[in-house]
PDB file of N, CA and C in Angstrom:
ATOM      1  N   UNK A   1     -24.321 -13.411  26.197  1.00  0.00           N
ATOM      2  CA  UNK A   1     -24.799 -14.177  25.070  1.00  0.00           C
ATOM      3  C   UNK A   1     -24.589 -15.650  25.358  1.00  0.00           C
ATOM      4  N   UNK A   2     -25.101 -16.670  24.499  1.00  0.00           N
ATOM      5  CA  UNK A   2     -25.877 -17.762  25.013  1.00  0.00           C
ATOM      6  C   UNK A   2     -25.727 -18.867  23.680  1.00  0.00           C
ATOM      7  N   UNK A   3     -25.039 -19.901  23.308  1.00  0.00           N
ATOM      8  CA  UNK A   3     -25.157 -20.182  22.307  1.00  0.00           C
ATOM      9  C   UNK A   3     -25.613 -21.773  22.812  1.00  0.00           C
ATOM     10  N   UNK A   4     -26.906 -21.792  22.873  1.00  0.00           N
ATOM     11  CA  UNK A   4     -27.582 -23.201  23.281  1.00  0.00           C
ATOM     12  C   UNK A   4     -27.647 -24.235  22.561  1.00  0.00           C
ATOM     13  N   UNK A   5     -27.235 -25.167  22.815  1.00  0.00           N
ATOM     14  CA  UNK A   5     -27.289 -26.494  22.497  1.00  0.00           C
ATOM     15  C   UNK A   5     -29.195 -27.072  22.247  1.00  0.00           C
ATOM     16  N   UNK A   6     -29.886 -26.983  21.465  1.00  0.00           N
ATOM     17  CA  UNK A   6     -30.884 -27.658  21.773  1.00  0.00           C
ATOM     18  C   UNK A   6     -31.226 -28.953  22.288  1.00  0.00           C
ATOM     19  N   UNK A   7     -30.565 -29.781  22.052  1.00  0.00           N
ATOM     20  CA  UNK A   7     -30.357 -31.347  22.687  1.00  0.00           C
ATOM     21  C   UNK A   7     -29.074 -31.712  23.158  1.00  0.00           C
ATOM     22  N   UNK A   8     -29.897 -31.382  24.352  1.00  0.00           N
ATOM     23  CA  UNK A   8     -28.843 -31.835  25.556  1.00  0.00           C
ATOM     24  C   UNK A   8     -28.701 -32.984  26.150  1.00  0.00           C
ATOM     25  N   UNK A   9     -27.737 -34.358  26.549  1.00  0.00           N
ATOM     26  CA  UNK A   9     -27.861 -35.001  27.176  1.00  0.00           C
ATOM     27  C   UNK A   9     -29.105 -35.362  28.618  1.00  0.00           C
ATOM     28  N   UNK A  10     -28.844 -34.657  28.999  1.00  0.00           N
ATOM     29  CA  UNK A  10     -29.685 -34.558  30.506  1.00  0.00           C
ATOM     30  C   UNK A  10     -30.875 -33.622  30.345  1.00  0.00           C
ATOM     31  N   UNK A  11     -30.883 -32.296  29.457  1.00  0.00           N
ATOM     32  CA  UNK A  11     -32.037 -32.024  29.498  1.00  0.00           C
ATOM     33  C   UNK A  11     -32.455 -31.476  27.634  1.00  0.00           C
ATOM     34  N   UNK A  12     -33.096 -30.226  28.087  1.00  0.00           N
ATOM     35  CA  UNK A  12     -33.481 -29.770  26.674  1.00  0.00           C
ATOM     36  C   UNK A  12     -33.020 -28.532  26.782  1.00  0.00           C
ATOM     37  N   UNK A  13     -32.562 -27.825  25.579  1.00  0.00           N
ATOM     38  CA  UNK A  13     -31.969 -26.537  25.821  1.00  0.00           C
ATOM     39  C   UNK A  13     -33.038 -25.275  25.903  1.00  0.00           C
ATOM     40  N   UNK A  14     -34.230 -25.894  25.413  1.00  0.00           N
ATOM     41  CA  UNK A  14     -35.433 -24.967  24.896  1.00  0.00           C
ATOM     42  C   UNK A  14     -35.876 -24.485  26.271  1.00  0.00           C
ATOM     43  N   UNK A  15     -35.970 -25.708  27.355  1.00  0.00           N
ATOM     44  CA  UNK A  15     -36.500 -25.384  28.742  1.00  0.00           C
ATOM     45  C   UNK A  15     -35.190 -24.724  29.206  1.00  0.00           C
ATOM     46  N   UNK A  16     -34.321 -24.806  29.276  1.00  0.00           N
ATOM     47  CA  UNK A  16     -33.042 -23.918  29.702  1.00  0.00           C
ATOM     48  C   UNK A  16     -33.576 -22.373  29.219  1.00  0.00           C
ATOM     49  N   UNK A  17     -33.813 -22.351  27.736  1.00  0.00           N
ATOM     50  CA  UNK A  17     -33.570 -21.279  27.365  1.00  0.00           C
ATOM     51  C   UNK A  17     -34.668 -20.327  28.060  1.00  0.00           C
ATOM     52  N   UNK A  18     -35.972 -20.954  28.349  1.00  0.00           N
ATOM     53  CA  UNK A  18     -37.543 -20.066  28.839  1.00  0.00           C
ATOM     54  C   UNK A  18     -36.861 -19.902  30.342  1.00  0.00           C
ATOM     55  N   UNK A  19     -36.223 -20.671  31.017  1.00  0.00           N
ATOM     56  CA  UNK A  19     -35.565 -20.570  32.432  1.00  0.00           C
ATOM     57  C   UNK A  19     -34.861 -19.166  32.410  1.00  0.00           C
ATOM     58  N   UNK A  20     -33.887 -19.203  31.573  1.00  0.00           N
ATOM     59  CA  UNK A  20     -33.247 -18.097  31.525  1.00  0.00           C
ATOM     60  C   UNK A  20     -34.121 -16.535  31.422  1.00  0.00           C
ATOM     61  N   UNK A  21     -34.493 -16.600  29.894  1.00  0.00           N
ATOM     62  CA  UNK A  21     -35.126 -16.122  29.796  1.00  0.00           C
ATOM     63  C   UNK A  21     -35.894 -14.692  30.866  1.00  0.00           C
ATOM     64  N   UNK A  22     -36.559 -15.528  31.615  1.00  0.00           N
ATOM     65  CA  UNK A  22     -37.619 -15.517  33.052  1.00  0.00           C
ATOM     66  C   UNK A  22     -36.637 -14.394  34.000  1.00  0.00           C
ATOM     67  N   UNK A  23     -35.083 -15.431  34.035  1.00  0.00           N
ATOM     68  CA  UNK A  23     -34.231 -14.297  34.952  1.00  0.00           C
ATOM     69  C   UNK A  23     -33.677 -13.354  34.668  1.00  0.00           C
ATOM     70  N   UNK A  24     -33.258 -13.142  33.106  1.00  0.00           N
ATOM     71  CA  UNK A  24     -32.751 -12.129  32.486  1.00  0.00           C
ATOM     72  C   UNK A  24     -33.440 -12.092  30.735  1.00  0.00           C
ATOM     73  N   UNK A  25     -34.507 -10.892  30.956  1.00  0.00           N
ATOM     74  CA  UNK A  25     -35.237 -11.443  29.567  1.00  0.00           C
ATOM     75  C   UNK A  25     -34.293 -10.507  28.673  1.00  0.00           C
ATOM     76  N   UNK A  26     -33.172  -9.729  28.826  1.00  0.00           N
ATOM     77  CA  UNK A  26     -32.295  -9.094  27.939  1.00  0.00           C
ATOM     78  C   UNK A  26     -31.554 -10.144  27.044  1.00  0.00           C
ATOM     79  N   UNK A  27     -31.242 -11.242  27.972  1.00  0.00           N
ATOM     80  CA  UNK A  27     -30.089 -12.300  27.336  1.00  0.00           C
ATOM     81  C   UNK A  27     -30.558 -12.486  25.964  1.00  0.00           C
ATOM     82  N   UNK A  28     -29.550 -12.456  25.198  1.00  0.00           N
ATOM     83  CA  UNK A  28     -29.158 -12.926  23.880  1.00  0.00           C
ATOM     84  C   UNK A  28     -28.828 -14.443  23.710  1.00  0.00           C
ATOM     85  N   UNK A  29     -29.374 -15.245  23.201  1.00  0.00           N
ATOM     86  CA  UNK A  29     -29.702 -16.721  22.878  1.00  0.00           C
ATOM     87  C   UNK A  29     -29.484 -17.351  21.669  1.00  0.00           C
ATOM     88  N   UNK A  30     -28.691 -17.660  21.248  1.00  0.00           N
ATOM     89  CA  UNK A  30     -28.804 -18.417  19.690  1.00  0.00           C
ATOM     90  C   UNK A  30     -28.487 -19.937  19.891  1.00  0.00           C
ATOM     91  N   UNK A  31     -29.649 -20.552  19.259  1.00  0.00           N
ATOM     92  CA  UNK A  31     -29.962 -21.727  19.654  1.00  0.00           C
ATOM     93  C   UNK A  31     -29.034 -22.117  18.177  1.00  0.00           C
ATOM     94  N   UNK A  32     -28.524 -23.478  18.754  1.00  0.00           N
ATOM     95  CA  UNK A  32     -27.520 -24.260  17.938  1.00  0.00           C
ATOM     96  C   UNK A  32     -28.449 -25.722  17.703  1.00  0.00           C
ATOM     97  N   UNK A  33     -28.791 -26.109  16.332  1.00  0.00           N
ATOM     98  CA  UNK A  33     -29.553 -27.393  16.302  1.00  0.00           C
ATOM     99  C   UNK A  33     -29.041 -28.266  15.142  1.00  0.00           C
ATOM    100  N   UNK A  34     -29.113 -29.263  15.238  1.00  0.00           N
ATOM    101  CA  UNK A  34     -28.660 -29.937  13.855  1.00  0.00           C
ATOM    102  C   UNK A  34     -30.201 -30.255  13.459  1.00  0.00           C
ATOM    103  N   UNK A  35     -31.412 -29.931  13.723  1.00  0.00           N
ATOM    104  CA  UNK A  35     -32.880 -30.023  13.491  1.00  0.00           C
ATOM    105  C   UNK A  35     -33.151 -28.554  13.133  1.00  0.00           C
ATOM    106  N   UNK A  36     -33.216 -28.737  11.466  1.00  0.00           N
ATOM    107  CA  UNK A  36     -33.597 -27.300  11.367  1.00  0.00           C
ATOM    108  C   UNK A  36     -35.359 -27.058  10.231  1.00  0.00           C
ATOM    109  N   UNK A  37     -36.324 -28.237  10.774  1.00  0.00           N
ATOM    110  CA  UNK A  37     -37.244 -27.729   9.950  1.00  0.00           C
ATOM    111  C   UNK A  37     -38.200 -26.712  10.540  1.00  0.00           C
ATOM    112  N   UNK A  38     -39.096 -26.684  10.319  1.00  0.00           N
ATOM    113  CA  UNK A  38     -39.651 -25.050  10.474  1.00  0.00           C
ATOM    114  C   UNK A  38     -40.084 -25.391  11.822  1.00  0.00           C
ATOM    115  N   UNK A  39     -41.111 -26.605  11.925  1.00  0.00           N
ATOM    116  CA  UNK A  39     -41.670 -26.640  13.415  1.00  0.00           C
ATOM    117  C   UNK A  39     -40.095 -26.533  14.595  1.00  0.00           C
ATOM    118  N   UNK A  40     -39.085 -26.796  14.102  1.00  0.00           N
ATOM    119  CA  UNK A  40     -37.830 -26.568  15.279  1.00  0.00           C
ATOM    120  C   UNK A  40     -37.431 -25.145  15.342  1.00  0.00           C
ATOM    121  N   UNK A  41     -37.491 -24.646  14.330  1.00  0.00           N
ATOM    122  CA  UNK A  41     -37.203 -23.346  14.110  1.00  0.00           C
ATOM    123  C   UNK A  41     -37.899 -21.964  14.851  1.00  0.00           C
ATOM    124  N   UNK A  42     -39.516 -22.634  14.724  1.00  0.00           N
ATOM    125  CA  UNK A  42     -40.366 -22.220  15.094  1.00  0.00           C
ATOM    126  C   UNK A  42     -40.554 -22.298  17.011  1.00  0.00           C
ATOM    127  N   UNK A  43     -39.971 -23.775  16.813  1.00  0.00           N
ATOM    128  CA  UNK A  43     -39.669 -23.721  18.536  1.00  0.00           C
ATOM    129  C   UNK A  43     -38.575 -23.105  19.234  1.00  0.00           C
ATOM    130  N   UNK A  44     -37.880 -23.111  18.559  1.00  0.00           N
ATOM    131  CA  UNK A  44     -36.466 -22.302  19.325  1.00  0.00           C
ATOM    132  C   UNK A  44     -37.488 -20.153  19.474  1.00  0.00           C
ATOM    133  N   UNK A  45     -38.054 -20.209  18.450  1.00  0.00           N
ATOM    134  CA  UNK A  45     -38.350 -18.608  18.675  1.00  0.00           C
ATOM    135  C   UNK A  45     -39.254 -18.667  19.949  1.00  0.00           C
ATOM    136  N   UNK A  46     -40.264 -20.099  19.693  1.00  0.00           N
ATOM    137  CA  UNK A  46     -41.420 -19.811  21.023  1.00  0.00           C
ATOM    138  C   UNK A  46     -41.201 -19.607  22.667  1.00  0.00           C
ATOM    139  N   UNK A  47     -39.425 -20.277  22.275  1.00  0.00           N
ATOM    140  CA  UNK A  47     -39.020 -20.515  23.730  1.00  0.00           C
ATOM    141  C   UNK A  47     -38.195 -19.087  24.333  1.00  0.00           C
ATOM    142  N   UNK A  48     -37.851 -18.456  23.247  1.00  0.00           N
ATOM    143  CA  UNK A  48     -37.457 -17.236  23.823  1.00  0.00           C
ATOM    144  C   UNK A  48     -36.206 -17.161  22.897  1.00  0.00           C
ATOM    145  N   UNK A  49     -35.612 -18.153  22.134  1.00  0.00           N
ATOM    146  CA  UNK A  49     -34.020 -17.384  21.251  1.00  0.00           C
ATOM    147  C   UNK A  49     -34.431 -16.289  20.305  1.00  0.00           C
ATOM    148  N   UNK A  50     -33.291 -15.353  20.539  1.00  0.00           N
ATOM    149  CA  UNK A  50     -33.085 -14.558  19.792  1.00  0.00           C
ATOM    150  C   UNK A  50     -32.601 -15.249  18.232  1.00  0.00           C
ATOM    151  N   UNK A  51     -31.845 -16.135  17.689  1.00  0.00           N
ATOM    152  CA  UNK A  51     -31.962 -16.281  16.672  1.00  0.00           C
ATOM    153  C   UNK A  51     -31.815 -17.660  16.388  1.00  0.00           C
ATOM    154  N   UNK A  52     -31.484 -18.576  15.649  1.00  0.00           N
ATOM    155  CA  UNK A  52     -30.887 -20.003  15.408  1.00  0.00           C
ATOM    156  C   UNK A  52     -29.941 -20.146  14.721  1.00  0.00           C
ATOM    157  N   UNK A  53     -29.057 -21.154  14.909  1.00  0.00           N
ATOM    158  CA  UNK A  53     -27.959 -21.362  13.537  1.00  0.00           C
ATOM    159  C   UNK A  53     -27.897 -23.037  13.479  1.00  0.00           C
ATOM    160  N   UNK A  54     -28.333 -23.440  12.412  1.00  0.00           N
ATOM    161  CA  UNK A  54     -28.031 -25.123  11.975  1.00  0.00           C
ATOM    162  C   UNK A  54     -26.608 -25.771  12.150  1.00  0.00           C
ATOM    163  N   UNK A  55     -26.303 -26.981  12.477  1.00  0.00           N
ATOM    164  CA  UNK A  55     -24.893 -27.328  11.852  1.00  0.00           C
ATOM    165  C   UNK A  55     -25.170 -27.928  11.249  1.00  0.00           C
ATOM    166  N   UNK A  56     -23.908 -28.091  10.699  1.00  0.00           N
ATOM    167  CA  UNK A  56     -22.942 -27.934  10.692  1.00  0.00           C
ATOM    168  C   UNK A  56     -22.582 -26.516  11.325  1.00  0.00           C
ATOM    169  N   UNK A  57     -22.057 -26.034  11.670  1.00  0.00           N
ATOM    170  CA  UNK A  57     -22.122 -24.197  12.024  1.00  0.00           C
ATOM    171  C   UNK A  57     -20.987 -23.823  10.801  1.00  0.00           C
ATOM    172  N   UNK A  58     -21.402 -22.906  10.472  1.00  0.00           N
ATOM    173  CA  UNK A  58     -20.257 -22.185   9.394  1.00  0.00           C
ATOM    174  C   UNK A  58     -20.113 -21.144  10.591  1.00  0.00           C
ATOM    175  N   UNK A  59     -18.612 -20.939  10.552  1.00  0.00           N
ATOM    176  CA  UNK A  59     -18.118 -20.422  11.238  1.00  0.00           C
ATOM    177  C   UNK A  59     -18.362 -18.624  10.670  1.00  0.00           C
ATOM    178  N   UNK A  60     -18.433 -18.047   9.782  1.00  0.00           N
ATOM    179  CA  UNK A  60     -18.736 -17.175   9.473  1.00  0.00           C
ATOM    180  C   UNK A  60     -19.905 -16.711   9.450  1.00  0.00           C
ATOM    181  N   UNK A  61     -20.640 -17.327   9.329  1.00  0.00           N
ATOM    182  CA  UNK A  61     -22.281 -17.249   9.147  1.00  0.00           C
ATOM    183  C   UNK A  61     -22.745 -16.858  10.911  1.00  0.00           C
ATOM    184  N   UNK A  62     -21.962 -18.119  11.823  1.00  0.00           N
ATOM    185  CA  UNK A  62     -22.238 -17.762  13.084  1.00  0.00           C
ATOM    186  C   UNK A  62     -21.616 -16.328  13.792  1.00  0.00           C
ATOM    187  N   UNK A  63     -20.278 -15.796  13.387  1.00  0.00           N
ATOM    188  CA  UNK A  63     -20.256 -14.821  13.855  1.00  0.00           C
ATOM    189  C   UNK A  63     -20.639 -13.250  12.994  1.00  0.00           C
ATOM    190  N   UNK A  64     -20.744 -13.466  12.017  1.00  0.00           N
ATOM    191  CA  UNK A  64     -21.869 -12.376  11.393  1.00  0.00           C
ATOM    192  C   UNK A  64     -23.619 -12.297  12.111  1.00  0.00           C
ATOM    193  N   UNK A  65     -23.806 -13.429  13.095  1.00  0.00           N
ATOM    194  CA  UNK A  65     -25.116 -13.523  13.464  1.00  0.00           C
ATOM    195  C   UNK A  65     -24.968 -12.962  14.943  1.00  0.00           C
ATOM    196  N   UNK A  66     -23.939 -13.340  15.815  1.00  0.00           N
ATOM    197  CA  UNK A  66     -23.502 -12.821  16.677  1.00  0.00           C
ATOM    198  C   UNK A  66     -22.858 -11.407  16.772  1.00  0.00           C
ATOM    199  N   UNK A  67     -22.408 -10.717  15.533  1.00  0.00           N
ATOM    200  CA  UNK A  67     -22.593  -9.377  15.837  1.00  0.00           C
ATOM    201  C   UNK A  67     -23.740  -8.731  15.321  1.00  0.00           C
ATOM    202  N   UNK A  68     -24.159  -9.249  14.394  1.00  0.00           N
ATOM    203  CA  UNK A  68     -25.706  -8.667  14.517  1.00  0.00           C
ATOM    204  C   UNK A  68     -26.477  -8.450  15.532  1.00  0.00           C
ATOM    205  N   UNK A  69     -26.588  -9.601  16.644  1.00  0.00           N
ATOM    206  CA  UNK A  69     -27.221  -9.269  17.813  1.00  0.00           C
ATOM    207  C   UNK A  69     -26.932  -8.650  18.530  1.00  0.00           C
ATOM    208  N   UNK A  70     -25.888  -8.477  18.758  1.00  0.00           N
ATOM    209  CA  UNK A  70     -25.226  -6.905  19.764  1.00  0.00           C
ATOM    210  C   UNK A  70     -25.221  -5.708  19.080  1.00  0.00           C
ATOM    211  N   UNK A  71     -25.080  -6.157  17.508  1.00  0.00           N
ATOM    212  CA  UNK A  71     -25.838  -4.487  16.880  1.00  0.00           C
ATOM    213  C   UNK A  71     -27.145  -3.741  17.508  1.00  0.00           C
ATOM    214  N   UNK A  72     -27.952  -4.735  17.688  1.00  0.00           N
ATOM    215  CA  UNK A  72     -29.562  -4.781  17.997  1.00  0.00           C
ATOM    216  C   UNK A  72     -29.676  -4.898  18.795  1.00  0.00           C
ATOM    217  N   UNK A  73     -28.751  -5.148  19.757  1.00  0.00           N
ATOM    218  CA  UNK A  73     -28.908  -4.596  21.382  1.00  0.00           C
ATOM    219  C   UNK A  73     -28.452  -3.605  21.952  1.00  0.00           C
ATOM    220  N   UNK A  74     -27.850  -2.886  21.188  1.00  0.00           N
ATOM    221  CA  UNK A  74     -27.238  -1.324  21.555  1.00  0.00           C
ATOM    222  C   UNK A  74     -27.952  -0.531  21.145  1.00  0.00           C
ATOM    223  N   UNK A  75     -28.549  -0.761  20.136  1.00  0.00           N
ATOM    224  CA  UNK A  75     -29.539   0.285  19.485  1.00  0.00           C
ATOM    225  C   UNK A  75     -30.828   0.472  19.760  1.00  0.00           C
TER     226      UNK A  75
END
């Protein structure tokens, strides 16, 4: 699992994430953005994350989302 930074210093996390992606399309991805309107939202799915979480991050919110996704990858 993968908890991406969308704006990265040096690059973008979105092109990270389709990179990955490409080598392991199983990986689990949750894109981390402080940009959460729909067209970002919408981009984090086009690029390949499995889900998003806004920050501030609530710390609960993020790991109720993170076992969700390994629910849904076992099953």
């Amino acid at each position: 699992m993968v908890l991406m930074d969308v704006r990265l210093p040096d690059t973008n996390g979105l092109i990270l994430t389709k990179k990955m992606k490409k080598i392991n399309p199983q990986i689990i991805i949750i894109a981390q953005t402080a940009y959460a309107s729909g067209d970002d939202i919408k981009a984090c799915f086009e690029a390949g994350c499995n889900n998003y979480i806004s920050k501030p991050i609530i710390r609960e919110k993020l790991l109720q989302m993170i076992n969700n996704s390994f629910e849904k990858a076992i099953i």
